[in-house]
C-alpha atoms as a PDB file:
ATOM      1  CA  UNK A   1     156.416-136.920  -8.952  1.00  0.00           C
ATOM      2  CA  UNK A   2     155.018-136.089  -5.360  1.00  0.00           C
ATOM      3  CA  UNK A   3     154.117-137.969  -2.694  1.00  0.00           C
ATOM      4  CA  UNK A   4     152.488-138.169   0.673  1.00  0.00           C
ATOM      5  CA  UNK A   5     154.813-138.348   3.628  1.00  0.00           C
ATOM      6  CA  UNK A   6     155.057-137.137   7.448  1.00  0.00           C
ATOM      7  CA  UNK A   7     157.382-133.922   7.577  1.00  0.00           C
ATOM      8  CA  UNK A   8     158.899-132.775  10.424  1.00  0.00           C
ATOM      9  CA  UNK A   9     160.247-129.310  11.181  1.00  0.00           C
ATOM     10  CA  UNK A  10     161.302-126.921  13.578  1.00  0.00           C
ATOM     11  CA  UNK A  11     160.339-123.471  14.363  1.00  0.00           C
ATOM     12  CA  UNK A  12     161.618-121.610  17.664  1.00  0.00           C
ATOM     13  CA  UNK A  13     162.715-124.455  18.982  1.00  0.00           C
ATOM     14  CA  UNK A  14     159.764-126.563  18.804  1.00  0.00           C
ATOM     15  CA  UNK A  15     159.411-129.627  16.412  1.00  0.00           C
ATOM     16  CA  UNK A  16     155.846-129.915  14.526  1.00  0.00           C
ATOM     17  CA  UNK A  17     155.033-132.655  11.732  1.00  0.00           C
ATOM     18  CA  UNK A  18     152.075-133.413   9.634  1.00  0.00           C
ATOM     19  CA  UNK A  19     150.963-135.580   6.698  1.00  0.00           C
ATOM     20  CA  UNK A  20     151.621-134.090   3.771  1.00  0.00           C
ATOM     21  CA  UNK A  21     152.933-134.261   0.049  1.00  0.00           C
ATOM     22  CA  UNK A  22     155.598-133.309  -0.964  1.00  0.00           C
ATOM     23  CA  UNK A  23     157.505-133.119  -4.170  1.00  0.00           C
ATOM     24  CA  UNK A  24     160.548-136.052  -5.525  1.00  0.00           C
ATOM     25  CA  UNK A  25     163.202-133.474  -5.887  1.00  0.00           C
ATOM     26  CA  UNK A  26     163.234-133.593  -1.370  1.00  0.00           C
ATOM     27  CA  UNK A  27     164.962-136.847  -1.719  1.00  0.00           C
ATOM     28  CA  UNK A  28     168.861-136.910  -0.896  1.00  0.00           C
ATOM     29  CA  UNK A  29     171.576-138.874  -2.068  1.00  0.00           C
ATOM     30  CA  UNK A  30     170.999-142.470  -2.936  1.00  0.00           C
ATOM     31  CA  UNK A  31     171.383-144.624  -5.532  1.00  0.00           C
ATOM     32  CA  UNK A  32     168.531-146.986  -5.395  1.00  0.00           C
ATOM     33  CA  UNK A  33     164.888-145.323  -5.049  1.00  0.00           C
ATOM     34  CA  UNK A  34     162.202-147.553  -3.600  1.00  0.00           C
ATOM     35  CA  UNK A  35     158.579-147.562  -3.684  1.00  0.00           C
ATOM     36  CA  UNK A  36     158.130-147.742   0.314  1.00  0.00           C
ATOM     37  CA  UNK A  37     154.903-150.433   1.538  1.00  0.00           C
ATOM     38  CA  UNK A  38     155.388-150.367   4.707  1.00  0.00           C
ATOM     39  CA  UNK A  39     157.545-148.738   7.527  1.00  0.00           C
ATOM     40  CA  UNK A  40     156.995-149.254  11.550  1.00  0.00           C
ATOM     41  CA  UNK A  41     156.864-146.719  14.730  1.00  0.00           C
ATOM     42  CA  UNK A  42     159.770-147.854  16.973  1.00  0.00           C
ATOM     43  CA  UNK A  43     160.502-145.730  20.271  1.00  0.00           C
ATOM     44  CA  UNK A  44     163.240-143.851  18.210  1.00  0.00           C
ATOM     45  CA  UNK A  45     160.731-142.944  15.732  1.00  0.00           C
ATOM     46  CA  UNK A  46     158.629-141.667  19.007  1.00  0.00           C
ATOM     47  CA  UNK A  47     161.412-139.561  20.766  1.00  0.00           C
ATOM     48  CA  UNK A  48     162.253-137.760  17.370  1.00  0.00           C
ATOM     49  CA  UNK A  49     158.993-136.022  17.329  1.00  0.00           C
ATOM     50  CA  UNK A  50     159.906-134.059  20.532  1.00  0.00           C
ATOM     51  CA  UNK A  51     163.417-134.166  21.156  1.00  0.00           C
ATOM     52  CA  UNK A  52     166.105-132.141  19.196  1.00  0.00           C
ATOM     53  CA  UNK A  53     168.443-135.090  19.894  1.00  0.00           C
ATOM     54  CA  UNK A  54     167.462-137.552  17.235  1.00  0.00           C
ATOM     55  CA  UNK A  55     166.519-135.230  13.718  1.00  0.00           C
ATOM     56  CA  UNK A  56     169.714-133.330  13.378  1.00  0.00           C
ATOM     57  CA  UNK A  57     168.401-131.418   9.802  1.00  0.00           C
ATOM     58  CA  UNK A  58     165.165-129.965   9.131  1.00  0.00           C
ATOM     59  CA  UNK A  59     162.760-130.176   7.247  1.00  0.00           C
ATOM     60  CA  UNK A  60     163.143-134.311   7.301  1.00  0.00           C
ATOM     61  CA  UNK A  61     160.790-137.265   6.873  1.00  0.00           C
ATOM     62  CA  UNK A  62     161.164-139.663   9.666  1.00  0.00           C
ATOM     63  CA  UNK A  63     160.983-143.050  10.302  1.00  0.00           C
ATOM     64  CA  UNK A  64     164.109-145.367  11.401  1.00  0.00           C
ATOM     65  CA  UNK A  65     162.598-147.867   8.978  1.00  0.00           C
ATOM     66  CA  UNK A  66     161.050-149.205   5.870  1.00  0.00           C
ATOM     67  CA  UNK A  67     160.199-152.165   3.521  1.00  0.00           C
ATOM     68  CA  UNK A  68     159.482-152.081  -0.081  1.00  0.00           C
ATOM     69  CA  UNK A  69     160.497-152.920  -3.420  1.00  0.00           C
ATOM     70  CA  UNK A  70     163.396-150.973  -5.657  1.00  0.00           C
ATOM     71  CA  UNK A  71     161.877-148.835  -8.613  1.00  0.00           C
ATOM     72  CA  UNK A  72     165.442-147.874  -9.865  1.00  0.00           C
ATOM     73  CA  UNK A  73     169.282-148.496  -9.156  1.00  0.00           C
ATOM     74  CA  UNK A  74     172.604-147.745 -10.318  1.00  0.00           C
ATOM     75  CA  UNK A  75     173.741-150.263  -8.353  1.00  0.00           C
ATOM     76  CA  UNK A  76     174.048-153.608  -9.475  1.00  0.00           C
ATOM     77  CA  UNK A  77     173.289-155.210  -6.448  1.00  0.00           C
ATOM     78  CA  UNK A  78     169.858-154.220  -6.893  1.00  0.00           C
ATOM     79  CA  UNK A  79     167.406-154.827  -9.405  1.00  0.00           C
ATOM     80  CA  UNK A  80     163.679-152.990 -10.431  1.00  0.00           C
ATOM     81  CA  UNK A  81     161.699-155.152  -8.465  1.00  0.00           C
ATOM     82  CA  UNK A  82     163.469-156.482  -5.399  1.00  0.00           C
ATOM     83  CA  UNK A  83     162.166-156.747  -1.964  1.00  0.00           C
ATOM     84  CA  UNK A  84     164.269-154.511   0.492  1.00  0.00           C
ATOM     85  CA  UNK A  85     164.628-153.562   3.895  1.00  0.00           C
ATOM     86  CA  UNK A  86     166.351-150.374   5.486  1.00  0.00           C
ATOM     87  CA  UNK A  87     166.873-150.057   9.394  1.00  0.00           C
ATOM     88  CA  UNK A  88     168.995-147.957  11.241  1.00  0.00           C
ATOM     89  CA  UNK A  89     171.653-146.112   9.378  1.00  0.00           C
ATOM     90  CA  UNK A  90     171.016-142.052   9.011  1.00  0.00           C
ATOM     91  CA  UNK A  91     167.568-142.370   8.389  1.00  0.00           C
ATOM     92  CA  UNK A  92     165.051-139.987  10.429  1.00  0.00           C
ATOM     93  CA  UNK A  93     168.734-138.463  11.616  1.00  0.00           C
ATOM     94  CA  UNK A  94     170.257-136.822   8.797  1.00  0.00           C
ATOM     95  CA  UNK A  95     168.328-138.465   6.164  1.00  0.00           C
ATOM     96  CA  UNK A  96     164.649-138.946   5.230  1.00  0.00           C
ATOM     97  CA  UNK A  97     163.320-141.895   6.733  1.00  0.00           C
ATOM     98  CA  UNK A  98     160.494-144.355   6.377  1.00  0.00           C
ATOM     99  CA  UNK A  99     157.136-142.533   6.773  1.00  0.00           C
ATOM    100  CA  UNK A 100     157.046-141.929   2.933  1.00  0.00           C
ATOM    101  CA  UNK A 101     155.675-143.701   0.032  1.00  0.00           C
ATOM    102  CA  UNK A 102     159.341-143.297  -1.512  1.00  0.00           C
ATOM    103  CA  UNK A 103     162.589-143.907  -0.341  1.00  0.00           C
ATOM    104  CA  UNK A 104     166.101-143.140  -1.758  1.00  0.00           C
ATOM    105  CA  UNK A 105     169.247-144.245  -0.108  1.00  0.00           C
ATOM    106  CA  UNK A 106     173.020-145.998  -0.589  1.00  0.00           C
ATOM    107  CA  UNK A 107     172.371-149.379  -1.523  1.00  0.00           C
ATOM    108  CA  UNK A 108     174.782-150.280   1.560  1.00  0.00           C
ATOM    109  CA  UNK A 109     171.713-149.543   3.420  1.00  0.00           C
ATOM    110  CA  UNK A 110     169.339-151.953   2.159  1.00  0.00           C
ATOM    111  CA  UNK A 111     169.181-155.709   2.658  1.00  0.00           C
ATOM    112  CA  UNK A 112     167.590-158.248   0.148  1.00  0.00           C
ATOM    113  CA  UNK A 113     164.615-159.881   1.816  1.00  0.00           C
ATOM    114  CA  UNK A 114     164.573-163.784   2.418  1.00  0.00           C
ATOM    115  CA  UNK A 115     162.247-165.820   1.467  1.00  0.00           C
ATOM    116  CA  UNK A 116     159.703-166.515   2.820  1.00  0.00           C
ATOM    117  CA  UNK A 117     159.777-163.156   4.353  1.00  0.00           C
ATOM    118  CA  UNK A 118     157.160-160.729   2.625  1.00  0.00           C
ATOM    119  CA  UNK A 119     157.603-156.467   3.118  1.00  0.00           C
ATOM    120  CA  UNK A 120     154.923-156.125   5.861  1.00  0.00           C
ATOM    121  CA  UNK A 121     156.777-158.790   7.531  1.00  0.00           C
ATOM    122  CA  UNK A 122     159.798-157.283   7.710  1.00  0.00           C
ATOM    123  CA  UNK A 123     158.245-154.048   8.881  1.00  0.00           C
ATOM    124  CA  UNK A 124     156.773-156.394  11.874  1.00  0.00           C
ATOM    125  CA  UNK A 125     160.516-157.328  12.252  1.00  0.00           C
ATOM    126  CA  UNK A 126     161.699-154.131  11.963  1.00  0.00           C
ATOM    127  CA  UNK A 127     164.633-152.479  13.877  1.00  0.00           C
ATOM    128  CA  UNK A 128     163.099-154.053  16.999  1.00  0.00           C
ATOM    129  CA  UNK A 129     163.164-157.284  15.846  1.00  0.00           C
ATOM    130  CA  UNK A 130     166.046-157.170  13.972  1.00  0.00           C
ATOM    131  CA  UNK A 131     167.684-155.886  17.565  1.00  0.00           C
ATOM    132  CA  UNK A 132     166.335-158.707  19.502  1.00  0.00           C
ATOM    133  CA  UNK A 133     167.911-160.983  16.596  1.00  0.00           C
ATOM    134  CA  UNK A 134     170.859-159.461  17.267  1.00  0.00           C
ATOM    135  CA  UNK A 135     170.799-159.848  21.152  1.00  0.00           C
ATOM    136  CA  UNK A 136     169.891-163.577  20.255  1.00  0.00           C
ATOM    137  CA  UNK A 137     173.052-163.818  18.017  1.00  0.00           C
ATOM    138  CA  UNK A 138     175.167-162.256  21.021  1.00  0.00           C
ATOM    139  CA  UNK A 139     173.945-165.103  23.484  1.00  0.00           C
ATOM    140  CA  UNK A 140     175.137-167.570  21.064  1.00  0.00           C
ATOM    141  CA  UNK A 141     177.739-166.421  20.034  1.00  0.00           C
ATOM    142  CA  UNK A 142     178.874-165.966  23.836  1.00  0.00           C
ATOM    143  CA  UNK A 143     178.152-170.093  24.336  1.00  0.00           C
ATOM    144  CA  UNK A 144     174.286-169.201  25.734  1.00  0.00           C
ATOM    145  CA  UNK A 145     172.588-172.528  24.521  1.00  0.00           C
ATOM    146  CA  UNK A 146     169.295-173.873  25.986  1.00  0.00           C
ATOM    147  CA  UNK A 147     170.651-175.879  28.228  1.00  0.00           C
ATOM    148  CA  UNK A 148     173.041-173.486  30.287  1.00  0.00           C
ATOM    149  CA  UNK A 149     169.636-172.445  32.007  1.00  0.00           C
ATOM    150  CA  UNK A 150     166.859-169.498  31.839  1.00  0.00           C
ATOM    151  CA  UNK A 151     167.149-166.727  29.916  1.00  0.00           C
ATOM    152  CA  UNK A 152     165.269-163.086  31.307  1.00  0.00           C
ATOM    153  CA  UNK A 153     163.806-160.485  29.194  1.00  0.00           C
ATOM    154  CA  UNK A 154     163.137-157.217  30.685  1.00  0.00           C
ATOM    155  CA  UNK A 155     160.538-154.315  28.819  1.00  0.00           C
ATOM    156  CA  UNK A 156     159.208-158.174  27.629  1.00  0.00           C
ATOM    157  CA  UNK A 157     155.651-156.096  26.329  1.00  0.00           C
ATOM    158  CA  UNK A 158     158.023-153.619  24.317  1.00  0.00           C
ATOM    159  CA  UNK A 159     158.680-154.124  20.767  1.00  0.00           C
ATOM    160  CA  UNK A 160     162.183-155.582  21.424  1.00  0.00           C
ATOM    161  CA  UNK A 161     160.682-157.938  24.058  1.00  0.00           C
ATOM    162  CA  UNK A 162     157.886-159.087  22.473  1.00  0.00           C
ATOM    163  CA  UNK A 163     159.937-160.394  19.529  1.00  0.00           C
ATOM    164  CA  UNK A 164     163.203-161.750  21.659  1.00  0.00           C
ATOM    165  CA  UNK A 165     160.742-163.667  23.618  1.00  0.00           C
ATOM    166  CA  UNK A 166     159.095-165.307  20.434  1.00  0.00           C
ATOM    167  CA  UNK A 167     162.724-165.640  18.741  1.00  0.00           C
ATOM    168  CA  UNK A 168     164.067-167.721  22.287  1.00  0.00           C
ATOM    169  CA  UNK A 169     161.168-169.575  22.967  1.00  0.00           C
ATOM    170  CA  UNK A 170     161.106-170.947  19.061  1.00  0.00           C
ATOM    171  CA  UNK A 171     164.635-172.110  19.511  1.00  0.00           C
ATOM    172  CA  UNK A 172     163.779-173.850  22.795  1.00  0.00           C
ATOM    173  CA  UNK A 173     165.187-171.245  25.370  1.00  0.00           C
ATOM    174  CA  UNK A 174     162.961-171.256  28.877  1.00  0.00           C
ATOM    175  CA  UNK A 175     162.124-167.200  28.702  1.00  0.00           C
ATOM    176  CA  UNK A 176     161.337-165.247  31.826  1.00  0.00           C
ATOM    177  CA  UNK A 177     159.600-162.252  30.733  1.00  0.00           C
ATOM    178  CA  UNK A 178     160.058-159.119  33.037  1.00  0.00           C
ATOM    179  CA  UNK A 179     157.253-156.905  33.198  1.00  0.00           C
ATOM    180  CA  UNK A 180     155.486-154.070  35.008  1.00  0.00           C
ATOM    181  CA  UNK A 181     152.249-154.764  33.005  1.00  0.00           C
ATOM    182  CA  UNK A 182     150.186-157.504  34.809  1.00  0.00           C
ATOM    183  CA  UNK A 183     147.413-157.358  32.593  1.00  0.00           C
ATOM    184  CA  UNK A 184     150.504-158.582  30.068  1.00  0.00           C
ATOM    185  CA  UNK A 185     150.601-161.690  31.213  1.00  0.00           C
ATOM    186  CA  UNK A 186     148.608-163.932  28.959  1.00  0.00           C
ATOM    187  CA  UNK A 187     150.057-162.146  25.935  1.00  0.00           C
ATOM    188  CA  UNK A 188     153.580-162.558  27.186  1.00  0.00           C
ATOM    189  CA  UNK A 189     152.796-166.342  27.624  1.00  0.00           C
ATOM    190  CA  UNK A 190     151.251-166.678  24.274  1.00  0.00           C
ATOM    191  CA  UNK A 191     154.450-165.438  22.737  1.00  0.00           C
ATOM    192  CA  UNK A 192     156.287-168.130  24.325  1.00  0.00           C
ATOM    193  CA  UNK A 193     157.608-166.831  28.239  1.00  0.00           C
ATOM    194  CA  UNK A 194     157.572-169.579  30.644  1.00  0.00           C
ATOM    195  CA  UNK A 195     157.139-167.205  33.562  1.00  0.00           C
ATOM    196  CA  UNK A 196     156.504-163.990  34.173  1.00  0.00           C
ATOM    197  CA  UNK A 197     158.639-161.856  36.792  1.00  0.00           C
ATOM    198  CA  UNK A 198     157.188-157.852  38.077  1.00  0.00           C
ATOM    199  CA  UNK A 199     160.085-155.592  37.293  1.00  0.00           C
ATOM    200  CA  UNK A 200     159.718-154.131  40.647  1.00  0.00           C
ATOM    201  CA  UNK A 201     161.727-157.451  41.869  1.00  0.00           C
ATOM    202  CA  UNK A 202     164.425-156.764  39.374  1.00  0.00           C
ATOM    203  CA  UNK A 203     164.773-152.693  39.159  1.00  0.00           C
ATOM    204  CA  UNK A 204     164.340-152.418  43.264  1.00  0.00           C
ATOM    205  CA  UNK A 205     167.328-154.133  43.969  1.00  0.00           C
ATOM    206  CA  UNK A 206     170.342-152.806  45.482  1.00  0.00           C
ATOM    207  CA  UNK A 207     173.456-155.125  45.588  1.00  0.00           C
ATOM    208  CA  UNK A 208     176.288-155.237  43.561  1.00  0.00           C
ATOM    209  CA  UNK A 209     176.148-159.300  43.831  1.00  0.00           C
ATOM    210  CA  UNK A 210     172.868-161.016  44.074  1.00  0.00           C
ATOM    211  CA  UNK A 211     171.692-164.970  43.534  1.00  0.00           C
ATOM    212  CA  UNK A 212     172.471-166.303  40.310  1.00  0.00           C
ATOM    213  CA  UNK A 213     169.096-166.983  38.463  1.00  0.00           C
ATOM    214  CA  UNK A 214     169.649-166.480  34.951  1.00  0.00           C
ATOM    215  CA  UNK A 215     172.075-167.605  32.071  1.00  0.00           C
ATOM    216  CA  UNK A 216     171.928-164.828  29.985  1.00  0.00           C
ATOM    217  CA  UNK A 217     169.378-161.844  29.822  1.00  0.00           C
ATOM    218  CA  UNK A 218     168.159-159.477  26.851  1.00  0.00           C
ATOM    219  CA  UNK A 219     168.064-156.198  28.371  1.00  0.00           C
ATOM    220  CA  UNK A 220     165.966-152.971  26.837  1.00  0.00           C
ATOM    221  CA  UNK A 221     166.062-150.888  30.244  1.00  0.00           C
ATOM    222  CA  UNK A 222     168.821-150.136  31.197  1.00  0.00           C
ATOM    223  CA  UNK A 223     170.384-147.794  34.626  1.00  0.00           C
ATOM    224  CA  UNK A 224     169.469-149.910  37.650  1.00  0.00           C
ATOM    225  CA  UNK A 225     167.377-152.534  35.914  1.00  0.00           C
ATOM    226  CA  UNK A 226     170.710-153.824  33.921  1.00  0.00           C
ATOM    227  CA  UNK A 227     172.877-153.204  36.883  1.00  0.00           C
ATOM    228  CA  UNK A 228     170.566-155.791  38.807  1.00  0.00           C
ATOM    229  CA  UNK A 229     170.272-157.942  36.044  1.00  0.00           C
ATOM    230  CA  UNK A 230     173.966-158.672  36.015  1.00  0.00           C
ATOM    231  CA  UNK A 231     174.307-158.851  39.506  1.00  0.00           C
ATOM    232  CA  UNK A 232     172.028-161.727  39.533  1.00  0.00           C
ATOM    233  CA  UNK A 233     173.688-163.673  36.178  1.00  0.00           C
ATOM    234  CA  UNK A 234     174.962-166.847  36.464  1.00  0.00           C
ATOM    235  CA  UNK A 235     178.706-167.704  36.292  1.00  0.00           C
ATOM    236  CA  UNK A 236     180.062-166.938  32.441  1.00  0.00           C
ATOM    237  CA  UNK A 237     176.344-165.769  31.655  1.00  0.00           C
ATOM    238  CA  UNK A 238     176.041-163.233  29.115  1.00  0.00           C
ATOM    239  CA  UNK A 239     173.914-159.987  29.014  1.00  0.00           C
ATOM    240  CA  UNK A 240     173.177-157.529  26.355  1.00  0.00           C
ATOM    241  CA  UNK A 241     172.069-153.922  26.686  1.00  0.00           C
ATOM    242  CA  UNK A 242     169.934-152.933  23.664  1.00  0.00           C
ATOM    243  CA  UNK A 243     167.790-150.149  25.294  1.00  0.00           C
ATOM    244  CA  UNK A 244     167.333-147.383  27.873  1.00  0.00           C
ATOM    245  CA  UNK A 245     163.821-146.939  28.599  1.00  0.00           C
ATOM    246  CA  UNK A 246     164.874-146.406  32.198  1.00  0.00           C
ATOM    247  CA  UNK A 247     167.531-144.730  32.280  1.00  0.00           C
ATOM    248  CA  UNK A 248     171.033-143.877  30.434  1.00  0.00           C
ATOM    249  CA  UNK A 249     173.251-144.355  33.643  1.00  0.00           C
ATOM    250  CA  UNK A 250     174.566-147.750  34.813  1.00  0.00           C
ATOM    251  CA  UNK A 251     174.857-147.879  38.614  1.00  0.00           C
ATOM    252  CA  UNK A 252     176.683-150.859  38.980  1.00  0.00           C
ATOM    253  CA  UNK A 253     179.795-152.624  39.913  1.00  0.00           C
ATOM    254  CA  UNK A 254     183.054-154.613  38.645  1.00  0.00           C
ATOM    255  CA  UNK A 255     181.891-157.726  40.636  1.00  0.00           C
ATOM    256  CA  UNK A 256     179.470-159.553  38.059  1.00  0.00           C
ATOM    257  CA  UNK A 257     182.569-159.247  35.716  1.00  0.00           C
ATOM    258  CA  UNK A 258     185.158-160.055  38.422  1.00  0.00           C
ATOM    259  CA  UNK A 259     183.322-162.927  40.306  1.00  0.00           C
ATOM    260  CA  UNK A 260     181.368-164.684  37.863  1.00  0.00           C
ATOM    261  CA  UNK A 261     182.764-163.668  34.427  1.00  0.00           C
ATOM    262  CA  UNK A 262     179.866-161.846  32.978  1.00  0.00           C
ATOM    263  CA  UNK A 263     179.824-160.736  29.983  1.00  0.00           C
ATOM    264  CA  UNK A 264     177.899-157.618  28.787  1.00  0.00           C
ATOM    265  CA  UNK A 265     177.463-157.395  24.993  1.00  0.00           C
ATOM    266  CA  UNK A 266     176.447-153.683  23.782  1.00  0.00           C
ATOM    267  CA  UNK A 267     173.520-154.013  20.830  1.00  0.00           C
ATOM    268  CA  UNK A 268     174.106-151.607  18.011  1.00  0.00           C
ATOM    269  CA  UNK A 269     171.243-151.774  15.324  1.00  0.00           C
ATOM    270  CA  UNK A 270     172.034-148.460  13.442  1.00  0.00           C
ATOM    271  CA  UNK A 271     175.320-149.178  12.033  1.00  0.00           C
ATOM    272  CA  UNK A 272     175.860-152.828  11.974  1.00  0.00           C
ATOM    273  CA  UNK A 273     178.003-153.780   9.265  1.00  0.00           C
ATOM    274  CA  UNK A 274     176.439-155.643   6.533  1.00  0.00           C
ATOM    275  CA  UNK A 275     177.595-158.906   7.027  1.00  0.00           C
ATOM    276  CA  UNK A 276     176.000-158.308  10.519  1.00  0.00           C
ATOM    277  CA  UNK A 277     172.591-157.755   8.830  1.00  0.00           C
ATOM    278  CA  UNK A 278     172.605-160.287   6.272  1.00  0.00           C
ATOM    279  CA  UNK A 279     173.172-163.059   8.960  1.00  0.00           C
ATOM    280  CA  UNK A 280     170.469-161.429  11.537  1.00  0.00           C
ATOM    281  CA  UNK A 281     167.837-160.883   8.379  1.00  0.00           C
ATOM    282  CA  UNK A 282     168.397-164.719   7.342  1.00  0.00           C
ATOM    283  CA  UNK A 283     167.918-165.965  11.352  1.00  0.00           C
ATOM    284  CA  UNK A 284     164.609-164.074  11.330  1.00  0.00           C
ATOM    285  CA  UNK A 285     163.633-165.899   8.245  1.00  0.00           C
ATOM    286  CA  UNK A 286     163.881-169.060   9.618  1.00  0.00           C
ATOM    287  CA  UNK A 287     163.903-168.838  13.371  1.00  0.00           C
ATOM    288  CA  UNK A 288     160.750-166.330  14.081  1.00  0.00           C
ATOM    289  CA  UNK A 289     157.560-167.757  14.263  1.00  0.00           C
ATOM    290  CA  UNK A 290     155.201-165.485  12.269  1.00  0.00           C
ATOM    291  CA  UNK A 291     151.783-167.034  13.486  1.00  0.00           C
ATOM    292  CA  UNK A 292     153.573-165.271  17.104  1.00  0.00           C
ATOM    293  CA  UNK A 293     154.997-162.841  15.698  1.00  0.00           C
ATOM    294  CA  UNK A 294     151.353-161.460  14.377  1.00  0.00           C
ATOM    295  CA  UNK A 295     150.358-161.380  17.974  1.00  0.00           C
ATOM    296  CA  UNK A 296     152.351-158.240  18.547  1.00  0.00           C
ATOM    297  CA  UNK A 297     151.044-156.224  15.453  1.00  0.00           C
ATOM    298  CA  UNK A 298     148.586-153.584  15.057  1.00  0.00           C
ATOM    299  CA  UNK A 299     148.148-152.393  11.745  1.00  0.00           C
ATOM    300  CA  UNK A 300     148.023-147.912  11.034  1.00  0.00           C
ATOM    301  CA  UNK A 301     148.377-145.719   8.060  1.00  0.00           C
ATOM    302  CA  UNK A 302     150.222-142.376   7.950  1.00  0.00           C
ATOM    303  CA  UNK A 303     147.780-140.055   9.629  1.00  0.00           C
ATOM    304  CA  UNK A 304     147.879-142.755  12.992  1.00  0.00           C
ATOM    305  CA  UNK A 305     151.687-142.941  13.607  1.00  0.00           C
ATOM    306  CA  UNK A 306     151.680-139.488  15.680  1.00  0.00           C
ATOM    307  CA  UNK A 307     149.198-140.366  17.838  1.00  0.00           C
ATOM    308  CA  UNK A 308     151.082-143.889  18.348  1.00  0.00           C
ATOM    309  CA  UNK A 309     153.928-142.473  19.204  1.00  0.00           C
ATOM    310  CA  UNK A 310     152.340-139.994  21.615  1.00  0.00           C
ATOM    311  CA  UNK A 311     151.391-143.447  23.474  1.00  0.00           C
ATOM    312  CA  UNK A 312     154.812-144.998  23.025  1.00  0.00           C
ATOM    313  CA  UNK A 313     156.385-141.974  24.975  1.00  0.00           C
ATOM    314  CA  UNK A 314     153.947-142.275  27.821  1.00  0.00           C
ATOM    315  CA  UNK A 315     154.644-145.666  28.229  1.00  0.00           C
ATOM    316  CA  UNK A 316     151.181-147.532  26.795  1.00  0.00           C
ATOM    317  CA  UNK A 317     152.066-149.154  23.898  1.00  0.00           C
ATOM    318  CA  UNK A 318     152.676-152.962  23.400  1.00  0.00           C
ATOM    319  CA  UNK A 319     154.021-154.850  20.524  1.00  0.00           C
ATOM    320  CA  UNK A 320     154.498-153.569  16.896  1.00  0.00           C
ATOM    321  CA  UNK A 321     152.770-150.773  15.060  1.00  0.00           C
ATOM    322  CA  UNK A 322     153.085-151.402  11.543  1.00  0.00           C
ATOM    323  CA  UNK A 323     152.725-148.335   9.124  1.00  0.00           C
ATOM    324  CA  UNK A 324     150.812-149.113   5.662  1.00  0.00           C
ATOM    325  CA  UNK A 325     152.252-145.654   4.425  1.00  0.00           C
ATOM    326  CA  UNK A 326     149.743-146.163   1.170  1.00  0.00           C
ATOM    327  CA  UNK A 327     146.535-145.947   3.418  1.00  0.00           C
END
């Protein structure tokens, strides 16, 4: 049975995709085939269509994500019928991803959806959301409550941002939304941010020990953004790193961890355990305002996603682009 799907390949070096079809016998190893709805264009997604360092065999179907519902399993976990989610893992590495109208993977891979959470939904979620979940998750579960005082949120228009920001502000967190995007502003407000901060003040800094201003802090930057966001966290605040936009390095120093016992909390999305995914997928259910979250989705089919993540790479993209792979 073919199908359409974006195919990527490589020839001299250079990486080319295109919308195509392509025949069922490309899938890999699985053993739970789904009828993909919807998948999502994360930065990930936008990197792999230039750089050698993401797609590791060729040819491949990208796509760090999708949503749909299982056709077939030999698992018994999973049933004809089921709404599931897949984020992270190999896919649009070593194994075809999202931007498909079929899927087949392990069943370890896929997560039953809550209700009342519906396919494009999750898509919405996706691996940025489900990464800001987990950043939320890491702030709790390092004693960040509402009351210990602000929490910041740099790359706040990003996909990661936008959804952190709706997540905190929903469970009563006071959000300060760092971003280089002034025209932003309204939108970041609307989501839920109490104030808005330029990222100039935080990524221009240079002191390995600054005022304490913040709590805790979701971080999608990284290099000297994150360095000056834990130089200016409050004693026993917490910090997690779940993105490098700026930069891989980290030019900072022992004294946020030495002086005011800061912790920083490393976000892995791709190969979180289960259990890990379960809990974040059920939080997201309940905890994620979807009337908000609907503010930071555009809807595309197939043909649109290279093109969106042309714009992703060059830095003018905002919120969630959500891939209805069927149009």
């Amino acid at each position: 049975m073919a199908f359409r799907a974006i195919l990527a390949d490589r020839t001299d070096g250079a990486i080319t995709a295109s919308v195509t079809t392509v025949e069922n016998d490309i899938l890999r190893d699985g053993d739970v085939t789904v009828a993909v709805e919807w998948s999502n264009v994360n930065y990930k997604d936008a990197i792999a269509f230039v750089s050698p360092q993401i797609i590791q065999t060729f040819p491949l179907i990208p796509g760090i994500d999708f949503a749909g519902r299982v056709e077939h399993s030999s698992d018994p976990r999973f049933v004809a019928g089921d709404k599931v989610v897949a984020t992270g893992w190999g896919l649009s590495q070593t194994h075809h991803g999202g931007f498909a109208q079929r899927a087949q993977v392990k069943a370890d891979w896929l997560v039953k959806l809550p209700d009342p959470l519906s396919t494009r939904d999750a898509m919405a979620i996706g691996t940025a959301g489900f990464t800001a979940m987990l950043s939320v998750l890491a702030l709790e579960d390092g004693g960040i409550v509402p009351q210990r005082g602000d929490i910041l949120v740099t790359g706040a228009s990003g996909g990661v941002g936008s959804i952190a920001i709706a997540i905190l502000s929903e469970l009563g967190y006071h959000v300060l939304a760092s971003t280089g995007k002034a025209s932003e502003a309204e939108y970041l407000r609307r989501l839920g941010a109490s104030e808005i901060i330029d990222r100039e003040t935080i990524s221009s800094e240079d002191k390995p020990l600054g005022p304490d201003r913040w709590a805790g802090a979701i971080d999608t930057v990284g290099s000297r953004t994150l360095a000056n966001v834990l130089a200016q966290t409050k004693y026993r605040g917490v910090v997690t790193a779940c993105g490098f936009v700026g930069g891989f390095d980290l030019p900072a120093t022992v004294m946020p961890f030495i002086m005011r016992n800061v912790t920083l909390a490393g976000i892995d999305s791709v190969n979180a355990p289960q259990v890990v995914r379960e809990r974040a997928w059920q939080r997201l259910a309940t905890d994620l305002d979807l009337e908000k979250l609907a503010l930071a989705v555009t809807e595309i089919g197939l043909e649109e996603v290279l093109g969106v993540a042309g714009a992703m790479r060059a830095g003018k993209s905002r919120g969630r682009s959500i891939v209805d792979v069927n149009r």
